[in-house]
C-alpha atoms as a PDB file:
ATOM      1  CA  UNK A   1      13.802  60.043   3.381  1.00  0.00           C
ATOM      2  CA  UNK A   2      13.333  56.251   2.683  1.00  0.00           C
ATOM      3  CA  UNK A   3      16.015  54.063   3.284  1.00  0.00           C
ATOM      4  CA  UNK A   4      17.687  52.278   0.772  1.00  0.00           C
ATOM      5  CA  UNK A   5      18.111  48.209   1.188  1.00  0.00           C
ATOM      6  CA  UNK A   6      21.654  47.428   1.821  1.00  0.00           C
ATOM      7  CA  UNK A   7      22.955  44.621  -0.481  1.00  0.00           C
ATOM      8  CA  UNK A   8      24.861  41.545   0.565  1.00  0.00           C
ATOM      9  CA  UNK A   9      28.623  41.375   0.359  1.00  0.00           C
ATOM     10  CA  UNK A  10      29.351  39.545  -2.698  1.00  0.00           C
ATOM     11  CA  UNK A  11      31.028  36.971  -1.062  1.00  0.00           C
ATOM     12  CA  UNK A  12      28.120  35.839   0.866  1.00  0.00           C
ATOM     13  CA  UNK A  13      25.564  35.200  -2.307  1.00  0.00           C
ATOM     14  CA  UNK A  14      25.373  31.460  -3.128  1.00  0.00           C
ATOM     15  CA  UNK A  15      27.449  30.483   0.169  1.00  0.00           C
ATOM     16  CA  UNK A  16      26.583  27.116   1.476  1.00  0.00           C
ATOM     17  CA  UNK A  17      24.445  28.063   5.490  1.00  0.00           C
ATOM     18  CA  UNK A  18      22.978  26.358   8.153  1.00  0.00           C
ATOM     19  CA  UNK A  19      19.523  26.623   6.834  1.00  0.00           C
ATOM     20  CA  UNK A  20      20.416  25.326   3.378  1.00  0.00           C
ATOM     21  CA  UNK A  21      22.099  22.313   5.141  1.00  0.00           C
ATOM     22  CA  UNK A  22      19.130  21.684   7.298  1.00  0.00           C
ATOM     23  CA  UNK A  23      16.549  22.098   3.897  1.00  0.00           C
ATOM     24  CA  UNK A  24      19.100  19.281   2.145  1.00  0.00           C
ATOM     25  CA  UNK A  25      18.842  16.982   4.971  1.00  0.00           C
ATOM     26  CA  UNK A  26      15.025  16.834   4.913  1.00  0.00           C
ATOM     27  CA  UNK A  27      15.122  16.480   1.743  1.00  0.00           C
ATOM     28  CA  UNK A  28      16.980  13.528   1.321  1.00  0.00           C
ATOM     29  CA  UNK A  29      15.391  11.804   4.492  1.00  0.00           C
ATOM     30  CA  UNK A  30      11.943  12.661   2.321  1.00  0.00           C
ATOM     31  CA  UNK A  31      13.152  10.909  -0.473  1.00  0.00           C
ATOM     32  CA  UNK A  32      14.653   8.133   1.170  1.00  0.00           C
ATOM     33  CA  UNK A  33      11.594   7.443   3.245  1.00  0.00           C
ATOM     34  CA  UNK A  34       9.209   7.890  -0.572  1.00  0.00           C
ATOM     35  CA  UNK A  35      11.952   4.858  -1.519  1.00  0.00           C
ATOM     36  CA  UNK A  36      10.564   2.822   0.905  1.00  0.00           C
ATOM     37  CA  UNK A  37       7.385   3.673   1.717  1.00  0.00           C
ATOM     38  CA  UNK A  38       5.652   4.097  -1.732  1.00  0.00           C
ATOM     39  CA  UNK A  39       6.136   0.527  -3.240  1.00  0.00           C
ATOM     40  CA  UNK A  40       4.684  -1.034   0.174  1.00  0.00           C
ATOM     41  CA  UNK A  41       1.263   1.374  -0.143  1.00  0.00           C
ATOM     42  CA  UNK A  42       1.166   1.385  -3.888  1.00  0.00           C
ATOM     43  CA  UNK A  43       0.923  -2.732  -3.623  1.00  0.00           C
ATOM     44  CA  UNK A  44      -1.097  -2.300  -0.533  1.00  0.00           C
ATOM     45  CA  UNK A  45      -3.447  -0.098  -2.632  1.00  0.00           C
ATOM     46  CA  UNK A  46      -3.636  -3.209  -5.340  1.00  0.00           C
ATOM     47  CA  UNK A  47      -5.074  -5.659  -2.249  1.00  0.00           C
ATOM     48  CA  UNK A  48      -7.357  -2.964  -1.431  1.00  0.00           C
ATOM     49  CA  UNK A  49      -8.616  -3.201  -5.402  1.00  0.00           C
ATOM     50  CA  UNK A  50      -7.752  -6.785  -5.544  1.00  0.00           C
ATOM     51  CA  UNK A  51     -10.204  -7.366  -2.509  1.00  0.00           C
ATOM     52  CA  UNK A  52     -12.862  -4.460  -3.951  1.00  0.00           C
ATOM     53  CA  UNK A  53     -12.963  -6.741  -7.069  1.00  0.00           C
ATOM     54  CA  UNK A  54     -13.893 -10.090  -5.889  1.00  0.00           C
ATOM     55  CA  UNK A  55     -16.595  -8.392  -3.645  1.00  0.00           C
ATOM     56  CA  UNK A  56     -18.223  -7.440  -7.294  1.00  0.00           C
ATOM     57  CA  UNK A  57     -18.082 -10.743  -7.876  1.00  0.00           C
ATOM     58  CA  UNK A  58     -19.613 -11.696  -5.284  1.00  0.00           C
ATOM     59  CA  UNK A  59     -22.777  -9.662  -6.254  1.00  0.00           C
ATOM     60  CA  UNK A  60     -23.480 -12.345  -9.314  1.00  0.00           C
ATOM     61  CA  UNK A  61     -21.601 -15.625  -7.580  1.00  0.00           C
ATOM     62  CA  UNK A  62     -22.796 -16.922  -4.378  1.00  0.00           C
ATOM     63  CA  UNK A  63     -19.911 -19.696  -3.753  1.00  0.00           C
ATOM     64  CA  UNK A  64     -17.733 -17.577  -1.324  1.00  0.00           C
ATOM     65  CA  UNK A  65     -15.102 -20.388  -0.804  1.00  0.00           C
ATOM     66  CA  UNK A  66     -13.979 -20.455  -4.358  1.00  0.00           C
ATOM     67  CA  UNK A  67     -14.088 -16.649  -4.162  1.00  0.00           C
ATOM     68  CA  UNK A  68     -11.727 -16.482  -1.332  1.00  0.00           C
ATOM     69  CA  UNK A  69      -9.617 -18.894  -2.860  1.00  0.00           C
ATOM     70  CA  UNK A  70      -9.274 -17.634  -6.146  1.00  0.00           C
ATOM     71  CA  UNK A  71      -8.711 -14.126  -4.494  1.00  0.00           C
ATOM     72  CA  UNK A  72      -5.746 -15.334  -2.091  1.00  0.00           C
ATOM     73  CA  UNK A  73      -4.738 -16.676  -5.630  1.00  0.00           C
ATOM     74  CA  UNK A  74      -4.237 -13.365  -7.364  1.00  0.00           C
ATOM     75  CA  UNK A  75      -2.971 -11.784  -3.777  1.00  0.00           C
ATOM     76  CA  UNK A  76       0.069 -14.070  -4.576  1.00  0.00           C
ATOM     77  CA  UNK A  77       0.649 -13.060  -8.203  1.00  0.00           C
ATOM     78  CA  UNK A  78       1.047  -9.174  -6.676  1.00  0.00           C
ATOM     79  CA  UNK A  79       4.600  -9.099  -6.795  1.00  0.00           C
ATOM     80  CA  UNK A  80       7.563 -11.361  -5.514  1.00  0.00           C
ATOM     81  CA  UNK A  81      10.428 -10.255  -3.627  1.00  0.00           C
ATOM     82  CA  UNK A  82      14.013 -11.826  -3.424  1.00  0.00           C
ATOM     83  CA  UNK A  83      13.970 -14.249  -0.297  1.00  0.00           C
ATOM     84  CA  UNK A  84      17.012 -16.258   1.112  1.00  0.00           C
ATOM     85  CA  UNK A  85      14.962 -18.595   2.906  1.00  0.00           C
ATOM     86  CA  UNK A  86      13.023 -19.535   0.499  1.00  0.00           C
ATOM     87  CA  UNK A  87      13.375 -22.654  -1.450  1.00  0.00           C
ATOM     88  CA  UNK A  88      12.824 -20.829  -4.791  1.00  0.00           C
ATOM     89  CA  UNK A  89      14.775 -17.945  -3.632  1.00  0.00           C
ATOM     90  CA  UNK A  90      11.732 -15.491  -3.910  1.00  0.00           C
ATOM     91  CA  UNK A  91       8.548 -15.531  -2.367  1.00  0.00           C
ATOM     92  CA  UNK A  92       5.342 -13.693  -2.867  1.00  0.00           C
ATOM     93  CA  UNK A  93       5.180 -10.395  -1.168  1.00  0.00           C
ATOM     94  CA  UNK A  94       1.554 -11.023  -0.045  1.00  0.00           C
ATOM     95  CA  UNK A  95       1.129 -13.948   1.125  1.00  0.00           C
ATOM     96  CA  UNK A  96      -2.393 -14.824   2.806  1.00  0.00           C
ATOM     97  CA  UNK A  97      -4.438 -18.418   3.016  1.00  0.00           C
ATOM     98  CA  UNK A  98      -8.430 -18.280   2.570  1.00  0.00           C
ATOM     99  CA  UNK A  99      -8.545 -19.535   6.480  1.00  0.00           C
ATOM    100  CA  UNK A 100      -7.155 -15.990   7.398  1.00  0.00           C
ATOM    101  CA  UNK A 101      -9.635 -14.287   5.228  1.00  0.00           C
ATOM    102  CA  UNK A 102     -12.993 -13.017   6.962  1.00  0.00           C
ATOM    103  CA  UNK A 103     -15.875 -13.212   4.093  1.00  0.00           C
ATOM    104  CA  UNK A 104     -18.964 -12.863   5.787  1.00  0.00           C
ATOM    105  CA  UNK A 105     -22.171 -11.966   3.547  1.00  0.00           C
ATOM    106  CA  UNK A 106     -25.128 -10.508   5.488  1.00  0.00           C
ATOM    107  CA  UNK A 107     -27.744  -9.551   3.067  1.00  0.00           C
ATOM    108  CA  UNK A 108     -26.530  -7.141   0.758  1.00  0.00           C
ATOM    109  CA  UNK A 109     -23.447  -6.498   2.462  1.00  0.00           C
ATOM    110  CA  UNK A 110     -20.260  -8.282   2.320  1.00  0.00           C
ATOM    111  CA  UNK A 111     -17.108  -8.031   5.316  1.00  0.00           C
ATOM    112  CA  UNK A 112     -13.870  -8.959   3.974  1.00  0.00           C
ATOM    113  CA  UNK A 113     -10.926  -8.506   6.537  1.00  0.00           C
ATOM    114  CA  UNK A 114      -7.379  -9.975   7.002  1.00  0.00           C
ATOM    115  CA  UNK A 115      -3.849  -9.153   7.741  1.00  0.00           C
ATOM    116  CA  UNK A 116      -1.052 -10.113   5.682  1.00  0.00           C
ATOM    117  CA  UNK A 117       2.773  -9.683   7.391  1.00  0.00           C
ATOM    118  CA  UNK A 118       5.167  -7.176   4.924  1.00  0.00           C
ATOM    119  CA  UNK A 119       8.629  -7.765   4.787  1.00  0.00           C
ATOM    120  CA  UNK A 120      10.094  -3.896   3.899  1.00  0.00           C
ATOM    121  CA  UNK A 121      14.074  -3.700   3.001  1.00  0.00           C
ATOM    122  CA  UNK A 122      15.558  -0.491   4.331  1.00  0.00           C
ATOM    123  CA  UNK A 123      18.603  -0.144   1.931  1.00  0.00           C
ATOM    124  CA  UNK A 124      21.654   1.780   3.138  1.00  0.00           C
ATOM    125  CA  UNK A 125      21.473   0.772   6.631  1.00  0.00           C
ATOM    126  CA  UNK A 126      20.671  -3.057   5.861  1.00  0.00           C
ATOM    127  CA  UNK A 127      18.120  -4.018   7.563  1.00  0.00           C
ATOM    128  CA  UNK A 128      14.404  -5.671   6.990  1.00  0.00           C
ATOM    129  CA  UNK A 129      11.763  -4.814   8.935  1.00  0.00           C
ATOM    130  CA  UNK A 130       8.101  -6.786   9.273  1.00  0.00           C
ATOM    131  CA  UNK A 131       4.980  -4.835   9.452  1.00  0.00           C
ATOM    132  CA  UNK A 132       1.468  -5.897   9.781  1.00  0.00           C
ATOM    133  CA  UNK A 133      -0.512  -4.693   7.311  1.00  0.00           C
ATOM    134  CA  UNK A 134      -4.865  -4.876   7.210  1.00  0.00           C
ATOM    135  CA  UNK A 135      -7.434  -4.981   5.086  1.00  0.00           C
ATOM    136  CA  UNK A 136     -10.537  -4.274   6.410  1.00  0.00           C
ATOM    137  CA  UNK A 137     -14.175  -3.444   4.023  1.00  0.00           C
ATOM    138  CA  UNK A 138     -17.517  -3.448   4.037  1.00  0.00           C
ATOM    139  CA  UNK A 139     -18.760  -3.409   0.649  1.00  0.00           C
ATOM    140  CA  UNK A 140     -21.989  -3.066  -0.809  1.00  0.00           C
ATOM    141  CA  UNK A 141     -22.979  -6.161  -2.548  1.00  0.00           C
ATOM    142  CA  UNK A 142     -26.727  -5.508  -3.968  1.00  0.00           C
ATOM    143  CA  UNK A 143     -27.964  -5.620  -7.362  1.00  0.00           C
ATOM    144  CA  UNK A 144     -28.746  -2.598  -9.216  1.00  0.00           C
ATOM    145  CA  UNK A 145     -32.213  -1.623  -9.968  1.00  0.00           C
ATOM    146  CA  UNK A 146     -31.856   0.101 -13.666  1.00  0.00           C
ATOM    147  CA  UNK A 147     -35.034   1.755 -14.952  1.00  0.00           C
ATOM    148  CA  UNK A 148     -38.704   1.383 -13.898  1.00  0.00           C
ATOM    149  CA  UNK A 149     -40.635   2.901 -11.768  1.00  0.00           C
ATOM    150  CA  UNK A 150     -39.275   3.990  -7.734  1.00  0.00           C
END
């Protein structure tokens, strides 16, 4: 004869346990930590693009010094961040000269690399913590062949 399943008491449906406690917790520390981490990557990921860019200009411009400069350039216009020490009382959130920039061309390749420090605001607990972030590509910087013969 097949057993029948036994029901929970009615007082115990939609009661508040451990396990639900425990699920709540990681869920706010997961949020909390997609707070803070996301808008560091996401303008990470614009360098990344930012740098990507300028190496496609560097397939039809040879003069790698205004390149670099014109690239730190745009790094700056990124984003700004509120900063007390700062005369303006903001300051760019990447902030990296062409002499810390690494272009090196070497045939149809191009190196870019450089590290640029990130200020990241932890809010709730009130604190700001630096991190090092890199950037570090080698990109292909050769002209196309379109059409003809192989």
């Amino acid at each position: 004869m097949a057993t029948r399943p036994t029901r929970c008491p009615p007082a115990a449906r939609g009661a508040v346990t451990w396990v639900g406690l425990v699920l709540l917790a990681m869920a706010g520390a997961l949020a909390y930590l997609a707070y803070v981490a996301v808008p560091v990557y996401y303008v990470h990921y614009e360098v990344r693009q930012v740098v990507r860019d300028f190496a496609n200009r560097a397939v039809k411009d040879p003069d790698d010094a205004k390149l670099v400069l014109a690239m730190t350039e745009q790094l700056r216009r990124l984003g700004s961040e509120a900063d007390p020490e700062a005369p303006s009382g903001e300051r760019a959130v990447v902030e990296v000269s062409p002499s810390d920039v690494t272009w090196e061309r070497s045939g149809t390749m191009l190196h870019v690399a450089f590290d640029y420090p990130r200020q990241i605001t932890l809010p709730l607990v009130d604190r700001r913590v630096e991190r090092e972030l890199s950037v570090d590509l080698t990109l292909d910087i050769a002209r196309a062949k379109w059409g003809g013969s192989p």
